[in-house]
PDB file of N, CA and C in Angstrom:
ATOM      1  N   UNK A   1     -32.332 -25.366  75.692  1.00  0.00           N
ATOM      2  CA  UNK A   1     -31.872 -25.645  74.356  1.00  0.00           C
ATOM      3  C   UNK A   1     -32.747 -24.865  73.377  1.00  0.00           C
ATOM      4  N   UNK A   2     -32.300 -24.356  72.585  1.00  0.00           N
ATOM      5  CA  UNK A   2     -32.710 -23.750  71.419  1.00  0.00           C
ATOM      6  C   UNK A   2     -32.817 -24.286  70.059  1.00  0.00           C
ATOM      7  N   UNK A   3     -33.570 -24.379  69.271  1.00  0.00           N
ATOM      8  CA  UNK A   3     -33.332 -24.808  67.580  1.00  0.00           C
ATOM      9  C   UNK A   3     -33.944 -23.856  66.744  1.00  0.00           C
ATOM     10  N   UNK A   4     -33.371 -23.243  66.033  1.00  0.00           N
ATOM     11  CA  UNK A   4     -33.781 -21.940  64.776  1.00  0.00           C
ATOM     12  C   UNK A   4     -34.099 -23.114  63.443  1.00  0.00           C
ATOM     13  N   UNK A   5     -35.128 -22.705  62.709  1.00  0.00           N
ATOM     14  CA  UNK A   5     -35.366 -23.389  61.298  1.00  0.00           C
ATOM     15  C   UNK A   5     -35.723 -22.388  60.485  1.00  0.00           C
ATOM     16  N   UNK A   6     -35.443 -22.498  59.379  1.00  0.00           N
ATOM     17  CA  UNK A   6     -36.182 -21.771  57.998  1.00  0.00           C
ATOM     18  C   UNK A   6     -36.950 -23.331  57.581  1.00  0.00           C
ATOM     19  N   UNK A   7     -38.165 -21.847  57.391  1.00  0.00           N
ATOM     20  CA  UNK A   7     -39.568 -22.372  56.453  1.00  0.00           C
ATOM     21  C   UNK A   7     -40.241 -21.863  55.654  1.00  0.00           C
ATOM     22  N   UNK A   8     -40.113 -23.029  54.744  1.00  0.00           N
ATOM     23  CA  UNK A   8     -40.990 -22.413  53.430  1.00  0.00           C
ATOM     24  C   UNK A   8     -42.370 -22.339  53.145  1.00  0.00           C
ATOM     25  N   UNK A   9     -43.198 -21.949  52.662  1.00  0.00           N
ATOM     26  CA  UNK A   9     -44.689 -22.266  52.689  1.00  0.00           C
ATOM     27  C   UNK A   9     -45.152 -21.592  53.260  1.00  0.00           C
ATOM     28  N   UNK A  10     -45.291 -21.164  54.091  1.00  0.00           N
ATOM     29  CA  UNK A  10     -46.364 -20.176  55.303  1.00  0.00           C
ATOM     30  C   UNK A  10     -46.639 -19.064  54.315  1.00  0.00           C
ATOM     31  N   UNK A  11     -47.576 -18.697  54.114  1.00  0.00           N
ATOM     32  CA  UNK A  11     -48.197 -17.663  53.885  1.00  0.00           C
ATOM     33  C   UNK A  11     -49.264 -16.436  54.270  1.00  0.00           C
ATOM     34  N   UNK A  12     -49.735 -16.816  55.507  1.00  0.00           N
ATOM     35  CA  UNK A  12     -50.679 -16.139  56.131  1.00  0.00           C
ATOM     36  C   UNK A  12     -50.356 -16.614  57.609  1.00  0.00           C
ATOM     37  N   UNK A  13     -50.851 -15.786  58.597  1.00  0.00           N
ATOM     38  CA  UNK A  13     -51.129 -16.237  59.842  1.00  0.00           C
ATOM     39  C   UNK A  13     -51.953 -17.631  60.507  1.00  0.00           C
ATOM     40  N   UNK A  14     -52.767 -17.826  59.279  1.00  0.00           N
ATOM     41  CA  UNK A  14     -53.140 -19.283  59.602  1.00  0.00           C
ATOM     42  C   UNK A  14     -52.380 -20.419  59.410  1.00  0.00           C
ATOM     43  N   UNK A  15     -51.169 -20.181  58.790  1.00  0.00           N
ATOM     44  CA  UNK A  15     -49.990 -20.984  58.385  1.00  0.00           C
ATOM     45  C   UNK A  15     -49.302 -20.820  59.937  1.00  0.00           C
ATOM     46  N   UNK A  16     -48.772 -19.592  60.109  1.00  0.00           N
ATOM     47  CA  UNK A  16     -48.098 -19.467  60.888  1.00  0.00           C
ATOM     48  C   UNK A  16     -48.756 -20.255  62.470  1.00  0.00           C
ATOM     49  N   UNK A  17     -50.149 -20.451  62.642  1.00  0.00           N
ATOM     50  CA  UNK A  17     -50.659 -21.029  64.253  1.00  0.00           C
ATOM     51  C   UNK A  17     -50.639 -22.635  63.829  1.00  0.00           C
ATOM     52  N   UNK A  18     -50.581 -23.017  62.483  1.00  0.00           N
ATOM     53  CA  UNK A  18     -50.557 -24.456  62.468  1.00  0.00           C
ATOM     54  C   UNK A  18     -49.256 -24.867  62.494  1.00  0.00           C
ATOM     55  N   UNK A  19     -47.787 -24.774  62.110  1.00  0.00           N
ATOM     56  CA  UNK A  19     -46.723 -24.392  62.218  1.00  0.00           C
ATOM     57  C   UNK A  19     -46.359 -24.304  64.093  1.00  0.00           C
ATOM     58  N   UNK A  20     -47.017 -23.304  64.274  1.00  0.00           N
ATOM     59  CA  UNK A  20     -46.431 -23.459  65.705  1.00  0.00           C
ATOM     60  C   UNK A  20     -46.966 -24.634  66.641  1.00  0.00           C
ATOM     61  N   UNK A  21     -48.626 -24.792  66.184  1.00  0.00           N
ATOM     62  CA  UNK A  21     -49.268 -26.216  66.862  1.00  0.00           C
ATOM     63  C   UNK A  21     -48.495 -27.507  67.072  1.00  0.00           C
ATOM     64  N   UNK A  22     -48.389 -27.215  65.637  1.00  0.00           N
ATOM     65  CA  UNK A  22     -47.813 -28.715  65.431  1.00  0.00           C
ATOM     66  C   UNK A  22     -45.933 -29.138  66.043  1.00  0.00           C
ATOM     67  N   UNK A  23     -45.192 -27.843  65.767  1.00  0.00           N
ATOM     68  CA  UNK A  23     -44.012 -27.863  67.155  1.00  0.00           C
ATOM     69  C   UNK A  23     -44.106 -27.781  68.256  1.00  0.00           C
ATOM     70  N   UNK A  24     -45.046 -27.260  68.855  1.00  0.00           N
ATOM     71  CA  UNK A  24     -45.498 -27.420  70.578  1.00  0.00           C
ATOM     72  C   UNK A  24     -45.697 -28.718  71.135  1.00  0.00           C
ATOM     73  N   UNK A  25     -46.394 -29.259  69.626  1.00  0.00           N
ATOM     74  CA  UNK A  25     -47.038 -30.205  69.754  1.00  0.00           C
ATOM     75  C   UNK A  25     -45.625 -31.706  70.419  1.00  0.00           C
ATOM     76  N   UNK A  26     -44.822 -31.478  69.657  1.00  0.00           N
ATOM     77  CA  UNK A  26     -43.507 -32.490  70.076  1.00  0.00           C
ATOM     78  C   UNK A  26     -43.493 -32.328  71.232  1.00  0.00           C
ATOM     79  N   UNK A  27     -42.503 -33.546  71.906  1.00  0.00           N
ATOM     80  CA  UNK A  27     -42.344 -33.902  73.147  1.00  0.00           C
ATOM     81  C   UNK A  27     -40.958 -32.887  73.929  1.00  0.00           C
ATOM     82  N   UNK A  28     -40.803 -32.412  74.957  1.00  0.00           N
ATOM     83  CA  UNK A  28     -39.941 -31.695  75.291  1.00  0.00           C
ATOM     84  C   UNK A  28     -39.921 -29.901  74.948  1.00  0.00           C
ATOM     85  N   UNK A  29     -40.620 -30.004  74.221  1.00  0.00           N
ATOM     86  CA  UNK A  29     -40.856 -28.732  72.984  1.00  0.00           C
ATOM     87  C   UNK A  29     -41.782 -27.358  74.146  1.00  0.00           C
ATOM     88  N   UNK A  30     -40.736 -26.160  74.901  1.00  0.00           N
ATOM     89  CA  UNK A  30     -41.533 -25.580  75.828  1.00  0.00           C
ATOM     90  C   UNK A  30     -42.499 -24.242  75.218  1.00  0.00           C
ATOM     91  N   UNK A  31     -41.673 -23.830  73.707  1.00  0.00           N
ATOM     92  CA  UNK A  31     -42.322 -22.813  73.627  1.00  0.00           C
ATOM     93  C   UNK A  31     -41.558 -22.294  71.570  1.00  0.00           C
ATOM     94  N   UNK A  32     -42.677 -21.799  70.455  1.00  0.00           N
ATOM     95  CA  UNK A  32     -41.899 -21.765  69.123  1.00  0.00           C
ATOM     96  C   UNK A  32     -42.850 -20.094  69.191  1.00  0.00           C
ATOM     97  N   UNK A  33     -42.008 -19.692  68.258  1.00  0.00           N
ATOM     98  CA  UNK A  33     -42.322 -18.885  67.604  1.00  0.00           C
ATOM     99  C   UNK A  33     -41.982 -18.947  66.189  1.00  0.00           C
ATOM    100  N   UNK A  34     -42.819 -18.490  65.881  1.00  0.00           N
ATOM    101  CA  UNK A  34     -42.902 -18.658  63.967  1.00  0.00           C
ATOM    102  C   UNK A  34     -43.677 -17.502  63.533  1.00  0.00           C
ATOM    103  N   UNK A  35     -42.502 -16.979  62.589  1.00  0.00           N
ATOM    104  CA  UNK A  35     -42.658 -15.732  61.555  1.00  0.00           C
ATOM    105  C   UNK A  35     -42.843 -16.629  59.800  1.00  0.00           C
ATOM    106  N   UNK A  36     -44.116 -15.978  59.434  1.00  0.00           N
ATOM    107  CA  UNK A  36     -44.347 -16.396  58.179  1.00  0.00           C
ATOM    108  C   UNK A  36     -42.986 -15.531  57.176  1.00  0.00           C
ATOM    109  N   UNK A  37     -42.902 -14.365  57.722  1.00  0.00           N
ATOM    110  CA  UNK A  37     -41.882 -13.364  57.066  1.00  0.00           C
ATOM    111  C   UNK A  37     -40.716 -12.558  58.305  1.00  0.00           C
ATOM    112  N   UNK A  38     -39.650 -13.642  58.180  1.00  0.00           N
ATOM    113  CA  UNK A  38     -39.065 -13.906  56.936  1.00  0.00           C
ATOM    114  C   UNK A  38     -38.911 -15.586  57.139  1.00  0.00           C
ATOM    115  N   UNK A  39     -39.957 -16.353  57.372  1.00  0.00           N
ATOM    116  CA  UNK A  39     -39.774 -17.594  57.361  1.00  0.00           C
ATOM    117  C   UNK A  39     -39.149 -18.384  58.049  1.00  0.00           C
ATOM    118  N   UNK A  40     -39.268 -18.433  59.283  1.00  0.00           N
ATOM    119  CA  UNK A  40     -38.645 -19.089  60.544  1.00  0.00           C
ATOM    120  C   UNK A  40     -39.510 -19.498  61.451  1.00  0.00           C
ATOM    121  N   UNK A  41     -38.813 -20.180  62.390  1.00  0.00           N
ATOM    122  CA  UNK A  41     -39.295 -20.612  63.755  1.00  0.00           C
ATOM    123  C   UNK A  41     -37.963 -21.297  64.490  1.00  0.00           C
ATOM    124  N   UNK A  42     -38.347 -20.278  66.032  1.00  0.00           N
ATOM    125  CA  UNK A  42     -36.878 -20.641  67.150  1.00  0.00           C
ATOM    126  C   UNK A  42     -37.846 -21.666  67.959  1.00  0.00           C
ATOM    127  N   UNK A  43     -37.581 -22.445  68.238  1.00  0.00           N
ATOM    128  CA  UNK A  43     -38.338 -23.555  69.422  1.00  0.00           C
ATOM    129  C   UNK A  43     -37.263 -23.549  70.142  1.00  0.00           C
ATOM    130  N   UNK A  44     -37.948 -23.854  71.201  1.00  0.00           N
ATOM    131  CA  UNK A  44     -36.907 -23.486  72.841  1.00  0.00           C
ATOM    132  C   UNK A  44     -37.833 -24.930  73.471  1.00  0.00           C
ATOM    133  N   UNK A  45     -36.992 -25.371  74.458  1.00  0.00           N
ATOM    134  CA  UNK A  45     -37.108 -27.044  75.336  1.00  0.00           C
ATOM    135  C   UNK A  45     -36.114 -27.461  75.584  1.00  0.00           C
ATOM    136  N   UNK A  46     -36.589 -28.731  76.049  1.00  0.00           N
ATOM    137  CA  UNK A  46     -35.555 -29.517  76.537  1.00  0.00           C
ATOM    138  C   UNK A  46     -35.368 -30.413  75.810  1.00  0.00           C
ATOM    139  N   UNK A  47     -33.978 -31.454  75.389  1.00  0.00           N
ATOM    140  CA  UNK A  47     -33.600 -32.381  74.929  1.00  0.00           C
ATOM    141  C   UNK A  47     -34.101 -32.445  73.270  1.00  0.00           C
ATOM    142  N   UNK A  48     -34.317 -31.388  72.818  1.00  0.00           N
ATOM    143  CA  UNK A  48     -35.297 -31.442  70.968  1.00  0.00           C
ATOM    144  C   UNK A  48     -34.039 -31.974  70.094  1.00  0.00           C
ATOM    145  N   UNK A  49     -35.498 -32.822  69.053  1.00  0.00           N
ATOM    146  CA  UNK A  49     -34.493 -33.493  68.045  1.00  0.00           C
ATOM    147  C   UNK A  49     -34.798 -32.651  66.927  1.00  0.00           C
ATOM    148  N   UNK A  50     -33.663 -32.170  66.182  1.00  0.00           N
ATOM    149  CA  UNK A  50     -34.123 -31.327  65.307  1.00  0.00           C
ATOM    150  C   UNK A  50     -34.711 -32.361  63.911  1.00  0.00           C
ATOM    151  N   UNK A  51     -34.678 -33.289  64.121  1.00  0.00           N
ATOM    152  CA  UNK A  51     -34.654 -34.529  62.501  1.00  0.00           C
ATOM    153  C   UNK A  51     -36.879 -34.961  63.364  1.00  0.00           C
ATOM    154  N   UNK A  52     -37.158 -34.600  64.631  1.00  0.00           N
ATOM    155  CA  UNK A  52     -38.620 -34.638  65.053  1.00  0.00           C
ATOM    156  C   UNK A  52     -38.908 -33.477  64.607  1.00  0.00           C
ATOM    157  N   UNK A  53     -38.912 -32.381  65.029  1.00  0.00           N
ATOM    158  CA  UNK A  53     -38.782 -31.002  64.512  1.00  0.00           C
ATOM    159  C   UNK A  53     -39.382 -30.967  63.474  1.00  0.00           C
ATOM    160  N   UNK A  54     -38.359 -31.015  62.251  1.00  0.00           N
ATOM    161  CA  UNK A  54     -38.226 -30.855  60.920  1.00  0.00           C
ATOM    162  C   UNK A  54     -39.932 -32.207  60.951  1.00  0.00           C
ATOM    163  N   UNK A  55     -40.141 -33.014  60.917  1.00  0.00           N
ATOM    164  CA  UNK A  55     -40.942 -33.982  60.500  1.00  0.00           C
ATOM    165  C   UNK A  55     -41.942 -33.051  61.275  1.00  0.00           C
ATOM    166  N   UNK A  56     -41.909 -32.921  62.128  1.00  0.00           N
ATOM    167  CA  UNK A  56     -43.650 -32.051  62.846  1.00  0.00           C
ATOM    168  C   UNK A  56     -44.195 -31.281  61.484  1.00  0.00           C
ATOM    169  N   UNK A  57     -43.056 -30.285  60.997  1.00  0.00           N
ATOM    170  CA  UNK A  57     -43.121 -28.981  60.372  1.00  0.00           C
ATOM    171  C   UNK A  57     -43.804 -29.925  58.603  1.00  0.00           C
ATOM    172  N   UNK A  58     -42.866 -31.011  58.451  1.00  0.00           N
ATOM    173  CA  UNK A  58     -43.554 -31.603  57.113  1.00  0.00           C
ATOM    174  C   UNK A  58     -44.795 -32.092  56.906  1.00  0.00           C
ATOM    175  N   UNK A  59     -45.272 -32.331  57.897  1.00  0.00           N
ATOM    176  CA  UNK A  59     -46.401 -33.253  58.312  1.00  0.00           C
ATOM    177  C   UNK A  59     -47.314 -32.097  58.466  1.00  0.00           C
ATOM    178  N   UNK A  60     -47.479 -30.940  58.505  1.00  0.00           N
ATOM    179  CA  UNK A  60     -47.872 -29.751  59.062  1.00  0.00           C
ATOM    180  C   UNK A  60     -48.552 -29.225  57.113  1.00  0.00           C
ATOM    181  N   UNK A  61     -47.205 -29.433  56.364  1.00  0.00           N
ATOM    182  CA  UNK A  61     -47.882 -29.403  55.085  1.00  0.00           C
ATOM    183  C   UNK A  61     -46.752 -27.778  54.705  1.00  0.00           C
ATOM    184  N   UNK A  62     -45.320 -28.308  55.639  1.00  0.00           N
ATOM    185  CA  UNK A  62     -44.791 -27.207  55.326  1.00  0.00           C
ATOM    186  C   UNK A  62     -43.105 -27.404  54.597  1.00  0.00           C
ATOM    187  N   UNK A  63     -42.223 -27.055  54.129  1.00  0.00           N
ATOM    188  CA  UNK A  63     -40.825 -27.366  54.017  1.00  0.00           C
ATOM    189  C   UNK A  63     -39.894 -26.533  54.590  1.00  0.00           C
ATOM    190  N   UNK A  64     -39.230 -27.591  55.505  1.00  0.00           N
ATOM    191  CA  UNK A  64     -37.942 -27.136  56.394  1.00  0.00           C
ATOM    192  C   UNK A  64     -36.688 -26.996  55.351  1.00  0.00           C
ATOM    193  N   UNK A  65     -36.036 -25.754  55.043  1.00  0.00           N
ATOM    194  CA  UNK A  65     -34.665 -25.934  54.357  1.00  0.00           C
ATOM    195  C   UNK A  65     -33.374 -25.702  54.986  1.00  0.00           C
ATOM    196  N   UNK A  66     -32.412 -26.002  54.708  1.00  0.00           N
ATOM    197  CA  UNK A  66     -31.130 -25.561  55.236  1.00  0.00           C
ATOM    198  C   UNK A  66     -30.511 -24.002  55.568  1.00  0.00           C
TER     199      UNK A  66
END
């Protein structure tokens, strides 16, 4: 399973390893990548909730948009 997000906030590469920490960090969650530019991250796993997801990424100190 796959989930693509846009994100706002990241600005540097130190954005970008806390961002990915903190999605690895979820349960099921095998592997994210996150681009500060142009503001994304694909997480790949099994069974992901994108509504856990999105809360990792807020809690992280970042905003998930549509």
């Amino acid at each position: 399973m796959e989930v693509s997000m846009k994100i706002t906030g990241m600005m540097c590469p130190k954005c970008e390893a806390r961002v990915k920490k903190a999605l690895e960090a979820v349960a099921g969650v095998e592997s994210a990548e996150v681009a500060r530019d142009p503001g994304c991250a694909v997480v790949k796993g099994e069974n992901l909730d994108a509504a856990v997801l999105k809360a990792a990424v807020t809690d992280a100190g970042y905003t998930v948009t549509d």
